[in-house]
PDB file of N, CA and C in Angstrom:
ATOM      1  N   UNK A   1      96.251  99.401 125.967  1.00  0.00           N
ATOM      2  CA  UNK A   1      96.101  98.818 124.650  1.00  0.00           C
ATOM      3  C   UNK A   1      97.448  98.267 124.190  1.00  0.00           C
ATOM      4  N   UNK A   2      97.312  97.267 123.307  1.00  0.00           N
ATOM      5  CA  UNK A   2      98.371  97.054 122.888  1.00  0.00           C
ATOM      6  C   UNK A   2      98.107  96.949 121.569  1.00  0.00           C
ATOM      7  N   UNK A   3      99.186  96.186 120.354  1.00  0.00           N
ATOM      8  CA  UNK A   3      99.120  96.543 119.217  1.00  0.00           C
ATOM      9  C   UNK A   3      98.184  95.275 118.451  1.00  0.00           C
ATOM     10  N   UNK A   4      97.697  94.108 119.427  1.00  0.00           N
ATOM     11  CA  UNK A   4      96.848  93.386 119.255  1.00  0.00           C
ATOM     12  C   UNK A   4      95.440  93.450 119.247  1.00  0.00           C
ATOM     13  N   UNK A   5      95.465  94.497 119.829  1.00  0.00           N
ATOM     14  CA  UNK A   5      94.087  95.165 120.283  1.00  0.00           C
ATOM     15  C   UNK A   5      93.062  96.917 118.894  1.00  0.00           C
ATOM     16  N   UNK A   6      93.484  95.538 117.920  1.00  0.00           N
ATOM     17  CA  UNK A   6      93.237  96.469 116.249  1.00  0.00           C
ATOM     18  C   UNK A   6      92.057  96.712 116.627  1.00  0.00           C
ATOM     19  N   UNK A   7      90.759  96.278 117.054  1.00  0.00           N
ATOM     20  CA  UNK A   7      89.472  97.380 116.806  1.00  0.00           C
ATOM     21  C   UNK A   7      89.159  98.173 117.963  1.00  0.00           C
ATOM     22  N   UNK A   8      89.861  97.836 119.140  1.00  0.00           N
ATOM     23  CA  UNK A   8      89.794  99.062 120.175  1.00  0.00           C
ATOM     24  C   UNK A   8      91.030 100.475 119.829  1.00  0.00           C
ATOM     25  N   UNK A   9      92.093 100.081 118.952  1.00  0.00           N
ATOM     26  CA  UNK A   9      92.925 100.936 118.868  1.00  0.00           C
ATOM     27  C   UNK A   9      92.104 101.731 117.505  1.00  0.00           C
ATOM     28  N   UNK A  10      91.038 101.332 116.029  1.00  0.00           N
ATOM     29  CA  UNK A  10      90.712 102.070 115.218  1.00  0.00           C
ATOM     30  C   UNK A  10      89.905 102.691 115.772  1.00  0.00           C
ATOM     31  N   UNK A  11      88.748 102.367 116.640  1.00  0.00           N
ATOM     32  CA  UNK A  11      87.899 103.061 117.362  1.00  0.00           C
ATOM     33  C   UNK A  11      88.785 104.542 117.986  1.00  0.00           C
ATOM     34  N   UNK A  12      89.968 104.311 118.755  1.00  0.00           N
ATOM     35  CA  UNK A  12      89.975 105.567 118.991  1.00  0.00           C
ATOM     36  C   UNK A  12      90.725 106.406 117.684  1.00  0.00           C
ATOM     37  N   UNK A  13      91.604 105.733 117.276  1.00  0.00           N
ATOM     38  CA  UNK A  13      91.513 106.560 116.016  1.00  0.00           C
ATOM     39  C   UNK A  13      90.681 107.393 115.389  1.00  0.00           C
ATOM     40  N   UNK A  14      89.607 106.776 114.942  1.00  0.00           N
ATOM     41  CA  UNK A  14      88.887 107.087 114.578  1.00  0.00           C
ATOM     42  C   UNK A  14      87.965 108.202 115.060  1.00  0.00           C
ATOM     43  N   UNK A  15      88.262 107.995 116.110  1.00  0.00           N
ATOM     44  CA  UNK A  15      87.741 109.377 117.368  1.00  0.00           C
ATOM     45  C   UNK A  15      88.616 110.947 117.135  1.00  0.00           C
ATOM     46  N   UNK A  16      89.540 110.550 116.702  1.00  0.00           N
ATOM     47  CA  UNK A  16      90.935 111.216 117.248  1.00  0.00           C
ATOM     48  C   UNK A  16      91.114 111.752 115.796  1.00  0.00           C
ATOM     49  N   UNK A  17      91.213 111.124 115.049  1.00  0.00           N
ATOM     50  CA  UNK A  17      91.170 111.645 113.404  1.00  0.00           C
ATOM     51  C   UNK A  17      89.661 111.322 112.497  1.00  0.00           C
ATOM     52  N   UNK A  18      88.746 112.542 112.926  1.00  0.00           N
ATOM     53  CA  UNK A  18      87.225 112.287 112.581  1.00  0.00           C
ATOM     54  C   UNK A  18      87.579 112.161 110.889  1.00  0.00           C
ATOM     55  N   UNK A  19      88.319 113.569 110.162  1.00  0.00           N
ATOM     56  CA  UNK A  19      87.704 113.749 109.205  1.00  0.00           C
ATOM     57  C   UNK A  19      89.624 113.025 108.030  1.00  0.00           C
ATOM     58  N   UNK A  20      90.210 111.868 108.859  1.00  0.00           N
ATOM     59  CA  UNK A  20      91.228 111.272 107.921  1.00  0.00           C
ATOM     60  C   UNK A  20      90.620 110.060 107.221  1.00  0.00           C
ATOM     61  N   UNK A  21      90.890 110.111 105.993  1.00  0.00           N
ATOM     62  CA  UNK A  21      91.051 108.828 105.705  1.00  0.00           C
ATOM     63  C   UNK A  21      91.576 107.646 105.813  1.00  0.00           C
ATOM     64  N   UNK A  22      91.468 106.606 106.236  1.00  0.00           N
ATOM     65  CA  UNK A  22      92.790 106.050 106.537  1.00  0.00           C
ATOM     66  C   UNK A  22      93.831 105.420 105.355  1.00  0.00           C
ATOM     67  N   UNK A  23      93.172 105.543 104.127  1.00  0.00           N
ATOM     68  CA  UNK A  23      93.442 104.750 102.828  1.00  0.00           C
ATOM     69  C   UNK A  23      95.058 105.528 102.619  1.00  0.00           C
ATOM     70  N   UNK A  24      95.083 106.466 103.201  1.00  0.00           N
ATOM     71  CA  UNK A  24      96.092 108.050 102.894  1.00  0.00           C
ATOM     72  C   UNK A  24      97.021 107.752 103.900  1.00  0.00           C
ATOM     73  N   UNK A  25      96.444 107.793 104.923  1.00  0.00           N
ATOM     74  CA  UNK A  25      97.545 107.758 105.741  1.00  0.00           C
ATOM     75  C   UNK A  25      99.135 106.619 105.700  1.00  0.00           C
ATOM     76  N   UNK A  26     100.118 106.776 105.840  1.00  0.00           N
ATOM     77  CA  UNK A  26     101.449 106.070 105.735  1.00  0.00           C
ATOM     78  C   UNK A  26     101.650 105.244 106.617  1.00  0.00           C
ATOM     79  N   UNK A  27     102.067 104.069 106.761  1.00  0.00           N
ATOM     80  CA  UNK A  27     102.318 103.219 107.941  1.00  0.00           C
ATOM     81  C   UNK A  27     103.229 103.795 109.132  1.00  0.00           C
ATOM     82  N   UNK A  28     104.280 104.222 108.272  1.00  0.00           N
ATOM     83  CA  UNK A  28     105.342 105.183 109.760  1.00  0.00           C
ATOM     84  C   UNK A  28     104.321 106.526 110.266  1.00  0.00           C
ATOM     85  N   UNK A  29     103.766 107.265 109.853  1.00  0.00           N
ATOM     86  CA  UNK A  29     102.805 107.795 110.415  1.00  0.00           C
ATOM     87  C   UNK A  29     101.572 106.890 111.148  1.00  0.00           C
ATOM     88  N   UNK A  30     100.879 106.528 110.595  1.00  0.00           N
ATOM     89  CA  UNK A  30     100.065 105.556 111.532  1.00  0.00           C
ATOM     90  C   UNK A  30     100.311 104.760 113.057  1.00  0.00           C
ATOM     91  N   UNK A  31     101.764 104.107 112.674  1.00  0.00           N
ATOM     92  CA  UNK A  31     102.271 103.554 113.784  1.00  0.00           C
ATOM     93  C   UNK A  31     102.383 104.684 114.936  1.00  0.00           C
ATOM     94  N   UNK A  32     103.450 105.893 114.170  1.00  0.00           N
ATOM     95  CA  UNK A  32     103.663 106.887 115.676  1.00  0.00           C
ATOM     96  C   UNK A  32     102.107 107.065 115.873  1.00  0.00           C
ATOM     97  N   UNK A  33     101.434 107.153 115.472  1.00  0.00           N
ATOM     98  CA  UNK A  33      99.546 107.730 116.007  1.00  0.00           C
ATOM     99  C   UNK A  33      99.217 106.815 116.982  1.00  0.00           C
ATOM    100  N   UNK A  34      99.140 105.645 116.631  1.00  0.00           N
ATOM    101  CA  UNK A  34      98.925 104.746 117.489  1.00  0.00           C
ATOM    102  C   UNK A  34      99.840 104.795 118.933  1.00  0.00           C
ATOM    103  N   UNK A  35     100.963 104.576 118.654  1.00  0.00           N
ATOM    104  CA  UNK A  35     102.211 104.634 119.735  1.00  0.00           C
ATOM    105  C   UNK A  35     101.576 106.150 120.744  1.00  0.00           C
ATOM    106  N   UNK A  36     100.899 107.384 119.771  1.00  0.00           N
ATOM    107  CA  UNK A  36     100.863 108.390 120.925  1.00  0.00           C
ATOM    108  C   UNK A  36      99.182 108.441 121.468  1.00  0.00           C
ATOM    109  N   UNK A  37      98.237 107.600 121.391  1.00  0.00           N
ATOM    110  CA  UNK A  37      97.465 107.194 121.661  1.00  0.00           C
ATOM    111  C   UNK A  37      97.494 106.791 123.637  1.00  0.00           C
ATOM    112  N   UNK A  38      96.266 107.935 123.682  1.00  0.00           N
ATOM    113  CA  UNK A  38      96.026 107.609 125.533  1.00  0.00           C
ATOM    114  C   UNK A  38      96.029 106.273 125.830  1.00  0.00           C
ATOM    115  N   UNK A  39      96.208 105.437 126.765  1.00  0.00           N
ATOM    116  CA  UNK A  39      96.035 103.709 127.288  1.00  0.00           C
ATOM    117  C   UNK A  39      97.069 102.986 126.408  1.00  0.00           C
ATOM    118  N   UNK A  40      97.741 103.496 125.330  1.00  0.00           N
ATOM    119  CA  UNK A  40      98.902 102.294 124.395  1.00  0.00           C
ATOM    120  C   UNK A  40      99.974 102.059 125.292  1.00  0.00           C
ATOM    121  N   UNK A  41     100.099 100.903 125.461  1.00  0.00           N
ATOM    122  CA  UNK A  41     101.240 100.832 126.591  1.00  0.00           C
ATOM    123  C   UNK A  41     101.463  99.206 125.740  1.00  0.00           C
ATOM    124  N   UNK A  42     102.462  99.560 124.670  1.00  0.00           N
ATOM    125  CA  UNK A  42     103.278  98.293 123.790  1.00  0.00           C
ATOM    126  C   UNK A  42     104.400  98.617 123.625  1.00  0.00           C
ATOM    127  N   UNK A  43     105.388  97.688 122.821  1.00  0.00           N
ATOM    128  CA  UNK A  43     106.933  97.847 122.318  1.00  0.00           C
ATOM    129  C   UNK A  43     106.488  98.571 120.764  1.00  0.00           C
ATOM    130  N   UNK A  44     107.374  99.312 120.481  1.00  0.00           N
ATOM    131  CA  UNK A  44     107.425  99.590 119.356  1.00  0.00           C
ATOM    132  C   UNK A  44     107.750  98.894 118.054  1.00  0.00           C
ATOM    133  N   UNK A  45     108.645  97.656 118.364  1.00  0.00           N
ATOM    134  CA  UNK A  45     109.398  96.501 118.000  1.00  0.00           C
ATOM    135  C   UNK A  45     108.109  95.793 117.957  1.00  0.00           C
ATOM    136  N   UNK A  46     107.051  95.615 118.053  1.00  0.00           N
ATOM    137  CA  UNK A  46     105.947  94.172 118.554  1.00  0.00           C
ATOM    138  C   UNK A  46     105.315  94.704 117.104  1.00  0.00           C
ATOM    139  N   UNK A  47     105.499  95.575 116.212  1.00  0.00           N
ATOM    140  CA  UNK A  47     104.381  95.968 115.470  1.00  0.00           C
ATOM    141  C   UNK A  47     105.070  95.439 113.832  1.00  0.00           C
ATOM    142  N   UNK A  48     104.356  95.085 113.024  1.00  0.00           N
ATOM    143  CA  UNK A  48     105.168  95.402 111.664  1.00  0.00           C
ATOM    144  C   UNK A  48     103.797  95.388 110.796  1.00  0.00           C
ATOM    145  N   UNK A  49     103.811  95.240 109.345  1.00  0.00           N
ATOM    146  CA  UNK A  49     103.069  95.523 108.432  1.00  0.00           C
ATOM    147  C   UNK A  49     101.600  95.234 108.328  1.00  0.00           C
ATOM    148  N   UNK A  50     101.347  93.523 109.136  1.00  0.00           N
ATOM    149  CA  UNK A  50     100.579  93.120 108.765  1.00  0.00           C
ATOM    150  C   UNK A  50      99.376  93.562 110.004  1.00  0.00           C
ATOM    151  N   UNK A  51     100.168  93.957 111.319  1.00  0.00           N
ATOM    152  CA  UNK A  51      99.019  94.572 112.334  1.00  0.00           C
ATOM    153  C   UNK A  51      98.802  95.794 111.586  1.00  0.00           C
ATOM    154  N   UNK A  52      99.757  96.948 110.733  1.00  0.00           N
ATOM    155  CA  UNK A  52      99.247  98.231 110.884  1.00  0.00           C
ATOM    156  C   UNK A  52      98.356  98.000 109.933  1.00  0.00           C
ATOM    157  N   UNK A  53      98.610  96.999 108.842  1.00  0.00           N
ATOM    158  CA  UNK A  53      97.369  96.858 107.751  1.00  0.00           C
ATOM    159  C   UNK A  53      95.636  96.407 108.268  1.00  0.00           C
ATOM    160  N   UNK A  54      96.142  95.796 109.215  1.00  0.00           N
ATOM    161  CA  UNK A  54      94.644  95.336 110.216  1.00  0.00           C
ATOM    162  C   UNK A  54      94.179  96.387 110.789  1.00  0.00           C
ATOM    163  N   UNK A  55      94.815  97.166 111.188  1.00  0.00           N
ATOM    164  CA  UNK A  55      94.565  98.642 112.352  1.00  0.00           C
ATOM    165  C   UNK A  55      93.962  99.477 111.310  1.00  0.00           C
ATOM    166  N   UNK A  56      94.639  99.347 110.109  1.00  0.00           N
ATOM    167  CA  UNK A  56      94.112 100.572 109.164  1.00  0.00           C
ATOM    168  C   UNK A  56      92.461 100.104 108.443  1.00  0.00           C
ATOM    169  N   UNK A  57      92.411  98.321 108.011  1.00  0.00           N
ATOM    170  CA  UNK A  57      91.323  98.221 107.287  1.00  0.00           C
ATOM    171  C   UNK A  57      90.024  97.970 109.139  1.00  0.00           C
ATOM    172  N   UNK A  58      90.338  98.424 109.909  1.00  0.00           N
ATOM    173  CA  UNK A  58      89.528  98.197 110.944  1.00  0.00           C
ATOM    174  C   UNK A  58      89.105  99.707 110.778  1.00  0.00           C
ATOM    175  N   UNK A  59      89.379 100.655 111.015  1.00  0.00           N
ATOM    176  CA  UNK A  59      89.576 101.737 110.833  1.00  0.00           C
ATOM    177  C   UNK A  59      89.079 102.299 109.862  1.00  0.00           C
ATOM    178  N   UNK A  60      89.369 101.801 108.907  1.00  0.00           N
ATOM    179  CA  UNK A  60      88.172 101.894 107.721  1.00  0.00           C
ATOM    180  C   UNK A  60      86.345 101.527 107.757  1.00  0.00           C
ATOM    181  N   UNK A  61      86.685 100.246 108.453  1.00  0.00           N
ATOM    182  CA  UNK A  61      85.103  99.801 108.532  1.00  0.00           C
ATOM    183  C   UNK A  61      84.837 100.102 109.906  1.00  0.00           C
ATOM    184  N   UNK A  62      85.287 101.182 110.701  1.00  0.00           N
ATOM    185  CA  UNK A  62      84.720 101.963 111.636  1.00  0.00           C
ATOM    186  C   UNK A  62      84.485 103.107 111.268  1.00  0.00           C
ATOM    187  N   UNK A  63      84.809 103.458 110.038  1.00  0.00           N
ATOM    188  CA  UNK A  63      83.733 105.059 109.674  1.00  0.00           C
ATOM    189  C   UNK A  63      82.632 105.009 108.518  1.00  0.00           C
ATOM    190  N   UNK A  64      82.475 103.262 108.248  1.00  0.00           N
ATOM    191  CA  UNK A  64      81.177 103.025 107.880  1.00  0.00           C
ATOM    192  C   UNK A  64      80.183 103.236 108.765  1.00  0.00           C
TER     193      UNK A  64
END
């Protein structure tokens, strides 16, 4: 995965943190989640606000 890959990365999120909200969660937290995520194989540098905001509202409308 990489950090382009926002609805395969909320899916496992979402797996991985059944009962988080994501509205709560912090971007520097979010990012390391993602970063320690099985298959993530990205730069840490490749990411900034506007993917983790995509990762998070994907993430959201995957626990609809």
């Amino acid at each position: 995965m990489k950090w382009v890959d926002v609805n395969e990365i909320a899916i496992e999120l979402s797996e991985k943190y059944p009962e988080t909200d994501p509205l709560t969660v912090r971007f520097t937290d979010l990012k390391q989640w993602v970063e320690l995520l099985d298959g993530f194989e990205d730069e840490p540098d490749h990411c900034g606000e506007k993917i983790l905001e995509a990762i998070q509202m994907a993430w959201l409308d995957e626990m609809d």
